[in-house]
Each structure stands twice: as C-alpha cells, then as structure tokens.
PDB file of N, CA and C in Angstrom:
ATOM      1  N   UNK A   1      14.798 -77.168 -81.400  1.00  0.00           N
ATOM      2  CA  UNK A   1      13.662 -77.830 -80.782  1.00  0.00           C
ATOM      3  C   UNK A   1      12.543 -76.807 -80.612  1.00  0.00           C
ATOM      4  N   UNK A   2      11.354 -77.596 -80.474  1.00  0.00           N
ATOM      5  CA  UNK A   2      10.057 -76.409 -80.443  1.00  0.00           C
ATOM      6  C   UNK A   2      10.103 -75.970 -79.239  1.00  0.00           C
ATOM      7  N   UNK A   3       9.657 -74.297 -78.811  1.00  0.00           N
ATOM      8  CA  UNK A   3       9.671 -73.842 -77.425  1.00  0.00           C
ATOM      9  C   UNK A   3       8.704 -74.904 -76.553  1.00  0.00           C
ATOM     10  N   UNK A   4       7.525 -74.908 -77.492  1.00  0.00           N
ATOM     11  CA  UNK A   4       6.570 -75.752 -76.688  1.00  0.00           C
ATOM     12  C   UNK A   4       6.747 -76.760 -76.393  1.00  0.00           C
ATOM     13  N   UNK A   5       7.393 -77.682 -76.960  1.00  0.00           N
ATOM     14  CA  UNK A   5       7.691 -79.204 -76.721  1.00  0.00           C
ATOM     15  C   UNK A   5       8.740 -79.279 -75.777  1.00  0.00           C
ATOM     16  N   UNK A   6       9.621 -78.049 -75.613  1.00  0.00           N
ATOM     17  CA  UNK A   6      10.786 -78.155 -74.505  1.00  0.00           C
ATOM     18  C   UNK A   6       9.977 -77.972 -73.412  1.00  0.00           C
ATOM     19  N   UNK A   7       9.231 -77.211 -72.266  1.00  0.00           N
ATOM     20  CA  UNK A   7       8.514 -76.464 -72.323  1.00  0.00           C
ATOM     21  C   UNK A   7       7.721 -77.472 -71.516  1.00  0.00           C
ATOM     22  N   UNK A   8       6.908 -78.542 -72.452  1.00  0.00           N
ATOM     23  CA  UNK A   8       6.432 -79.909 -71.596  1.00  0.00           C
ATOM     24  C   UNK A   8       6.987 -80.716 -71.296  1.00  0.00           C
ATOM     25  N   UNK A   9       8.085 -81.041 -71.934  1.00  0.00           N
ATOM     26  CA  UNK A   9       9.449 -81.867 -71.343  1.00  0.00           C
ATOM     27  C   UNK A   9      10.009 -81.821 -70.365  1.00  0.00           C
ATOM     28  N   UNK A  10      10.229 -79.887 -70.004  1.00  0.00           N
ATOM     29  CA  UNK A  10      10.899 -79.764 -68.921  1.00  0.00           C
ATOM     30  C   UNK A  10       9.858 -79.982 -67.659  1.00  0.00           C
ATOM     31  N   UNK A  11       8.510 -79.623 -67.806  1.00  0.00           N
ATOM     32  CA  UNK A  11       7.869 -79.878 -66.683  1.00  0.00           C
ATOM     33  C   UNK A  11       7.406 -81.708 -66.540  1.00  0.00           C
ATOM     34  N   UNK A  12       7.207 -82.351 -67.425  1.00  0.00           N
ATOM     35  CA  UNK A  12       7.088 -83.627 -67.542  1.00  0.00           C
ATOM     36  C   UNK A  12       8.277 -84.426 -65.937  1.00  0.00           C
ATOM     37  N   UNK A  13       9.491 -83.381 -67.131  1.00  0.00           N
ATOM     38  CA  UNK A  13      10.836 -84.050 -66.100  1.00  0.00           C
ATOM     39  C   UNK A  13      11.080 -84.086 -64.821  1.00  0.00           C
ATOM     40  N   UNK A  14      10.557 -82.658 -64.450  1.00  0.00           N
ATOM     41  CA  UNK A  14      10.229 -82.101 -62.804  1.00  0.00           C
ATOM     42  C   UNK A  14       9.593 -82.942 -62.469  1.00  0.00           C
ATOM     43  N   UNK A  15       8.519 -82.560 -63.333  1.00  0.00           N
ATOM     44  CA  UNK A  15       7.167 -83.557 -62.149  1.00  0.00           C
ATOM     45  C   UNK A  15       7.589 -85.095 -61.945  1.00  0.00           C
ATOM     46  N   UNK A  16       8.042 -85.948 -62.201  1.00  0.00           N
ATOM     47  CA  UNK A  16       8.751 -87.305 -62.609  1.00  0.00           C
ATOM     48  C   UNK A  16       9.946 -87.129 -61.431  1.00  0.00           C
ATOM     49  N   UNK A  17      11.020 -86.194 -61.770  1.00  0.00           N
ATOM     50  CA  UNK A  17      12.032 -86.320 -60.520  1.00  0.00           C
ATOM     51  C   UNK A  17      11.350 -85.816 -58.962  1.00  0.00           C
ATOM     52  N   UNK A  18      10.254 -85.085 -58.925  1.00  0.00           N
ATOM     53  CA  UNK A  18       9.998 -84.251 -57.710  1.00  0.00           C
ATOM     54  C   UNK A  18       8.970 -85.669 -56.778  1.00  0.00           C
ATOM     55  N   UNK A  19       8.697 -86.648 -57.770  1.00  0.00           N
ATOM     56  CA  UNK A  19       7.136 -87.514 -56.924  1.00  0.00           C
ATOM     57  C   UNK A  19       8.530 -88.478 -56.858  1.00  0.00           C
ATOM     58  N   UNK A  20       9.763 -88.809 -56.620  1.00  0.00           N
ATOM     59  CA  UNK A  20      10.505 -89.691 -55.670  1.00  0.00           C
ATOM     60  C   UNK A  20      11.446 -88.891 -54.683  1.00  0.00           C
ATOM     61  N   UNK A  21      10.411 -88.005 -54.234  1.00  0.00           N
ATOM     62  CA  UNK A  21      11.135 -87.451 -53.024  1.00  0.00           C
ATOM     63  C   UNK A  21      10.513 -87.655 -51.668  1.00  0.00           C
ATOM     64  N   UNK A  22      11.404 -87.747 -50.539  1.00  0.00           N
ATOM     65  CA  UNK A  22      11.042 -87.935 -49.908  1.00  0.00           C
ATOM     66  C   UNK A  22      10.179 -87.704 -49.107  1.00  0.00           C
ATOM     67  N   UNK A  23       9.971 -86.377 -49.150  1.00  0.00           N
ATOM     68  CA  UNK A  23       8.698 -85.737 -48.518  1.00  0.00           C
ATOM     69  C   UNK A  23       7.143 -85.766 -49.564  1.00  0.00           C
ATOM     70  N   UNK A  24       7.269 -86.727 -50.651  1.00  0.00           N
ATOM     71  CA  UNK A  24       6.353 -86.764 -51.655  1.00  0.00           C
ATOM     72  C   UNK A  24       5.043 -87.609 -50.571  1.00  0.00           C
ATOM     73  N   UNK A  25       3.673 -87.731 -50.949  1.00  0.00           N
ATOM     74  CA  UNK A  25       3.034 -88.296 -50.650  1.00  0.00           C
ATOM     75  C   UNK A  25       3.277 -89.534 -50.431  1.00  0.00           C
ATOM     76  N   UNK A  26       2.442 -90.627 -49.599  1.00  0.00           N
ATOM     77  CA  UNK A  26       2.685 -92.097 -49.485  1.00  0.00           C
ATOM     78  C   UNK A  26       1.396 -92.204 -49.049  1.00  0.00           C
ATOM     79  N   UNK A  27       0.783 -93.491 -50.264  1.00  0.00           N
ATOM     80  CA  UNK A  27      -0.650 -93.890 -49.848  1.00  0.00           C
ATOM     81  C   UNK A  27      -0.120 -95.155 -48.763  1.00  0.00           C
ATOM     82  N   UNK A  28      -0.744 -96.013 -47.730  1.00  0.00           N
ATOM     83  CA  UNK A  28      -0.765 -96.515 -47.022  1.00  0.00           C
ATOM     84  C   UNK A  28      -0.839 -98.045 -47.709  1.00  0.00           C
ATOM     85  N   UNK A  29      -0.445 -99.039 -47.474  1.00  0.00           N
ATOM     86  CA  UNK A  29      -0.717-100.798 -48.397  1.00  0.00           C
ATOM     87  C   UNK A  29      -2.225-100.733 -47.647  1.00  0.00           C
ATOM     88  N   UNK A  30      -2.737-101.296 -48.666  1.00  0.00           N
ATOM     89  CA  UNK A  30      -4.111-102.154 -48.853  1.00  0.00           C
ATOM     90  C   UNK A  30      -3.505-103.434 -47.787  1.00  0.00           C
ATOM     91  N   UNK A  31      -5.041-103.572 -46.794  1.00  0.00           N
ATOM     92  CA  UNK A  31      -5.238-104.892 -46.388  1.00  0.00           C
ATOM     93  C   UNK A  31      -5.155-105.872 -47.054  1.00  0.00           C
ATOM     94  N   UNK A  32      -4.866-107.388 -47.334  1.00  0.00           N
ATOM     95  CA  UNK A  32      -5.278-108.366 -47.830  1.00  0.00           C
ATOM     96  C   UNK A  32      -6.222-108.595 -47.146  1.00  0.00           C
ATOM     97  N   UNK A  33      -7.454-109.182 -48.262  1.00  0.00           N
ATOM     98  CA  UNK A  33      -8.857-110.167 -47.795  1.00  0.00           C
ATOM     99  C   UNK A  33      -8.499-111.507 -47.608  1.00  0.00           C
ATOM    100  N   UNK A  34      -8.317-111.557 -45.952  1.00  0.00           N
ATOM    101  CA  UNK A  34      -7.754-113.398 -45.899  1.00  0.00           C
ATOM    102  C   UNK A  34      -9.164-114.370 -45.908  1.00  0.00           C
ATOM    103  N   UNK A  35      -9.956-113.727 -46.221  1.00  0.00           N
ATOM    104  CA  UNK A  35     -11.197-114.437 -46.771  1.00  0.00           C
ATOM    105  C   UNK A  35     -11.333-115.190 -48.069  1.00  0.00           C
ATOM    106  N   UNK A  36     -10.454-115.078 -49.136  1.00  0.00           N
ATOM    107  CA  UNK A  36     -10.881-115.265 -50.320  1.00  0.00           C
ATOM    108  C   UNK A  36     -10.703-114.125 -51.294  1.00  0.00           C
ATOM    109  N   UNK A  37     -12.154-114.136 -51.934  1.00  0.00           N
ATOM    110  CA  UNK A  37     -11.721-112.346 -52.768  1.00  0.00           C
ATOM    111  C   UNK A  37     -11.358-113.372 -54.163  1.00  0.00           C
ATOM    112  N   UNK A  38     -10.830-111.901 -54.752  1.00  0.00           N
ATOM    113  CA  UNK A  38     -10.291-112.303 -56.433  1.00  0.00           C
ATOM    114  C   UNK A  38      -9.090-113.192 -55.832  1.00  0.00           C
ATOM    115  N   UNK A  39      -8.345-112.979 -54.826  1.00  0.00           N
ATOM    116  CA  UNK A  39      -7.081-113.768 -54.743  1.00  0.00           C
ATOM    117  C   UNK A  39      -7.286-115.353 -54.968  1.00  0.00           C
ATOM    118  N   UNK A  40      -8.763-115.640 -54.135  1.00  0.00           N
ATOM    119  CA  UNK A  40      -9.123-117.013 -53.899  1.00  0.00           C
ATOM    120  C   UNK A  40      -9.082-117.676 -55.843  1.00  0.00           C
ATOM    121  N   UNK A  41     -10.037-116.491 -56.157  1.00  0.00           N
ATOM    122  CA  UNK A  41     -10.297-116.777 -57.731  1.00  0.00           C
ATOM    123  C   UNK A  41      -9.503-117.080 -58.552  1.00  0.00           C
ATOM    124  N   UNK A  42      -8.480-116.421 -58.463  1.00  0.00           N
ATOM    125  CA  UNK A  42      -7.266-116.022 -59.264  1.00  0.00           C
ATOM    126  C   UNK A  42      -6.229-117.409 -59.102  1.00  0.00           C
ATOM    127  N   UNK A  43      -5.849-117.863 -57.816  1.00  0.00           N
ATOM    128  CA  UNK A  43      -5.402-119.064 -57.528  1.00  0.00           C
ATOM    129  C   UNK A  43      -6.093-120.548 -58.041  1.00  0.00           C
ATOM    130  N   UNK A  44      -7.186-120.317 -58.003  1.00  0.00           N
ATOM    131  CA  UNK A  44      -7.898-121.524 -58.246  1.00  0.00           C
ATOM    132  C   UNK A  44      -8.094-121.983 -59.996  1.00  0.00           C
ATOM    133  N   UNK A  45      -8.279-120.398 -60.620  1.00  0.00           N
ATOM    134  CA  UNK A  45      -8.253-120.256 -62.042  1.00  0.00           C
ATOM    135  C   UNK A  45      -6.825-121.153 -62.690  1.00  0.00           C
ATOM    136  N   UNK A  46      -5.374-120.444 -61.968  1.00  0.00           N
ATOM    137  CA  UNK A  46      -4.463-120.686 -62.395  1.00  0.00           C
ATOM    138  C   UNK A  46      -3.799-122.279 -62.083  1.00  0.00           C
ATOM    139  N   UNK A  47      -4.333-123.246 -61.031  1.00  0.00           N
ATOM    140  CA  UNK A  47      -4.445-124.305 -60.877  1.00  0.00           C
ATOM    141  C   UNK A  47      -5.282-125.339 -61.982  1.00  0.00           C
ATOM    142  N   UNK A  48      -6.151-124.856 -62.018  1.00  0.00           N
ATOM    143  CA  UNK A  48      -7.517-125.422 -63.338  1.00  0.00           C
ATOM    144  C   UNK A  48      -6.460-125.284 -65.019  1.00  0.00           C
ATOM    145  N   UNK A  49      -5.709-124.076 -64.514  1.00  0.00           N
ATOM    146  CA  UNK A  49      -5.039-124.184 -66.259  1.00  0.00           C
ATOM    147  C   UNK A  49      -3.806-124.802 -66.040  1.00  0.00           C
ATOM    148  N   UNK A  50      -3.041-125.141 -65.372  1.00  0.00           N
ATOM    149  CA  UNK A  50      -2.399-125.707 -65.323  1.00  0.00           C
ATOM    150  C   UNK A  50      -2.495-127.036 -65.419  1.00  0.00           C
ATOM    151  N   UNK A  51      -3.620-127.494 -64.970  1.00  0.00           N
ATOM    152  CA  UNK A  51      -4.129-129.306 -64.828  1.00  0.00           C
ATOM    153  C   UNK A  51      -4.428-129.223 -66.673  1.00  0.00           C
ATOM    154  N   UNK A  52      -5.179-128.855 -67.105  1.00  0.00           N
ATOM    155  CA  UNK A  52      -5.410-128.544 -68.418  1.00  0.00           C
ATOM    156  C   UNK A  52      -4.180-128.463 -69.204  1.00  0.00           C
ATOM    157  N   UNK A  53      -3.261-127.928 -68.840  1.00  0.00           N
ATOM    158  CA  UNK A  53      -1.874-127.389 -69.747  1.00  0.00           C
ATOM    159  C   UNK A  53      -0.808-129.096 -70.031  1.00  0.00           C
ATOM    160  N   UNK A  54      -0.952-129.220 -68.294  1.00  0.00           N
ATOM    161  CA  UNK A  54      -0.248-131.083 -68.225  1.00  0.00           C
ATOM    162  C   UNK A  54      -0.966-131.941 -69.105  1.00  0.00           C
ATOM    163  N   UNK A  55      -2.074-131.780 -69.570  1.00  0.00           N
ATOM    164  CA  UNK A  55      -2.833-132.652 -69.923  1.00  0.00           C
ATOM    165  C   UNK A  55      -2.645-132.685 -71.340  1.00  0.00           C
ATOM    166  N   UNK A  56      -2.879-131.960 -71.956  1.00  0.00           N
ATOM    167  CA  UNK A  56      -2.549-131.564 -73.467  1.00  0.00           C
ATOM    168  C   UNK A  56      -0.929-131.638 -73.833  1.00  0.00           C
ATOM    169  N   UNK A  57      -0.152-131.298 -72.710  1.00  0.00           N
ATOM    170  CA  UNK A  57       1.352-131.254 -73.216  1.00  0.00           C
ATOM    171  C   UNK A  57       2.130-131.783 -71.876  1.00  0.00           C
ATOM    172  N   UNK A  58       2.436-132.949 -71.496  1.00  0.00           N
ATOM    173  CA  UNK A  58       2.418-133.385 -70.417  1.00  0.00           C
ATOM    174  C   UNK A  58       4.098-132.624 -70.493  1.00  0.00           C
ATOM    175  N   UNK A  59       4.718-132.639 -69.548  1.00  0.00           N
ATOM    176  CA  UNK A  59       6.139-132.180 -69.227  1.00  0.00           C
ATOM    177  C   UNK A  59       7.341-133.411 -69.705  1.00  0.00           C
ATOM    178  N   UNK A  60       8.382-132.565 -70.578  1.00  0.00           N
ATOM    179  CA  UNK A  60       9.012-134.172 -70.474  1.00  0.00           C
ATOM    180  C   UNK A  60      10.109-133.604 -70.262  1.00  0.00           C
ATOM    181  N   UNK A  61      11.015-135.183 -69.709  1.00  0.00           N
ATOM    182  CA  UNK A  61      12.026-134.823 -68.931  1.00  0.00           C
ATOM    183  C   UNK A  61      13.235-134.085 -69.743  1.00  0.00           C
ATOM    184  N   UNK A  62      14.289-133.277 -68.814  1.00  0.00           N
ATOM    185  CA  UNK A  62      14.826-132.725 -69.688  1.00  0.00           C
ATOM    186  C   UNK A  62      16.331-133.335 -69.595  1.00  0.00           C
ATOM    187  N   UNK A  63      16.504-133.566 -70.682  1.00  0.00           N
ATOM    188  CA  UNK A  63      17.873-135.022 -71.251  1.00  0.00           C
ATOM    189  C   UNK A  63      19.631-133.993 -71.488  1.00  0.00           C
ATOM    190  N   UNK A  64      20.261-134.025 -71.439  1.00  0.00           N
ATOM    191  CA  UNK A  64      21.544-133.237 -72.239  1.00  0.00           C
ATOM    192  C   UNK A  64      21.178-132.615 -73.696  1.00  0.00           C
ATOM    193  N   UNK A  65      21.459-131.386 -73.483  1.00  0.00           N
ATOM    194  CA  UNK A  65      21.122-130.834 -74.671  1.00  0.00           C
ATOM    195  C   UNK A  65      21.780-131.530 -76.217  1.00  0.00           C
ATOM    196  N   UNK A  66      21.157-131.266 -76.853  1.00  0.00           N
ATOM    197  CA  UNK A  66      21.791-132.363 -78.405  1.00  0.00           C
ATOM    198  C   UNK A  66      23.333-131.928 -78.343  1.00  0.00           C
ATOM    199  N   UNK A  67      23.991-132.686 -78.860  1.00  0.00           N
ATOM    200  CA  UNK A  67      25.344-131.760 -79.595  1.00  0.00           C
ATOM    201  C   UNK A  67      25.158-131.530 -81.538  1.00  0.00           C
ATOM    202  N   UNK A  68      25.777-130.235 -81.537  1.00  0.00           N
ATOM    203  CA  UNK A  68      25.759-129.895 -82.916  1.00  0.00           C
ATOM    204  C   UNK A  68      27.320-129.175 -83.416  1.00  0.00           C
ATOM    205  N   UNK A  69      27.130-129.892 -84.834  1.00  0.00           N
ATOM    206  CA  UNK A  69      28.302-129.614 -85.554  1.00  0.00           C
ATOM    207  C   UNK A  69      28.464-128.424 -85.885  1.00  0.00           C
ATOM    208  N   UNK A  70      29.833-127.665 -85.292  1.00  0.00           N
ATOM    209  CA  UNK A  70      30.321-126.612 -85.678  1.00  0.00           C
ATOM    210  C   UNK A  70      30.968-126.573 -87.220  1.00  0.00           C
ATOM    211  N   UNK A  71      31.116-125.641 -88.018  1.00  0.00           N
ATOM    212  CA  UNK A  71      31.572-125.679 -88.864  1.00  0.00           C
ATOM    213  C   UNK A  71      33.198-124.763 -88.693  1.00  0.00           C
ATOM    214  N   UNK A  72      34.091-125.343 -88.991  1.00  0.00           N
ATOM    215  CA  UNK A  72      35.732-125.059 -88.571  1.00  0.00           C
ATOM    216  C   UNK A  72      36.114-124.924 -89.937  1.00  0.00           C
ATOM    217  N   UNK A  73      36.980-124.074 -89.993  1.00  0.00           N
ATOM    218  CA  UNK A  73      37.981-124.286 -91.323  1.00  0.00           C
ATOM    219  C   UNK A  73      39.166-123.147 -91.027  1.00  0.00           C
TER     220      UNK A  73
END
C-alpha cells in the first residue's frame, strides 16, 4: 500500500472514531418555528401532491395476491 494513502486513512479513521466520543462537542437542537416556516410549506406542498397523485392513479383495493404455477418435476 502507498505510505501516503495509509497515512490519510489512518488519520481519516481517528478522526471518524474520536468525533463519537463522549467528551466530543454537542451542538444544542434547533427550536421549531411553531409559526409556519418551510415546515408549513413543505406540509402543504406534500398534501397538493398527493390530491394530484389520487387523481391520476386513484388507489385500488388490494385483493389476494394471484396464484401462480410452479413448475415441479
């Protein structure tokens, strides 16, 4: 193997095992905006495609799967 490529591997690896330790940094959770925000957007978007999605391909019910012939010998 190349010195160099071991070399970034091995520090790659450190750095990767050393940031799930416990004494590693911890950013704090983000507030939610109970105002709205992209969340409001994002919900409302995915409602609109869904009414759209029923519409074009309405849902149909789902029956016993077919049966199919095995082949035996």
């Amino acid at each position: 193997m190349d010195p160099v490529g071991y070399h970034l591997a091995l520090g790659a690896t450190e750095r990767h095992v050393r940031s799930a330790r416990p004494e590693a940094p911890v950013r704090p959770d983000r507030e939610s905006n109970p105002g709205g925000g992209p969340g409001r957007l994002r919900r409302g978007t995915a409602a609109m495609l869904r009414q759209v999605a029923d519409r074009l391909a309405p849902a149909q019910q789902v029956g016993p799967a077919p049966t199919t012939r095995t082949c035996t010998s």
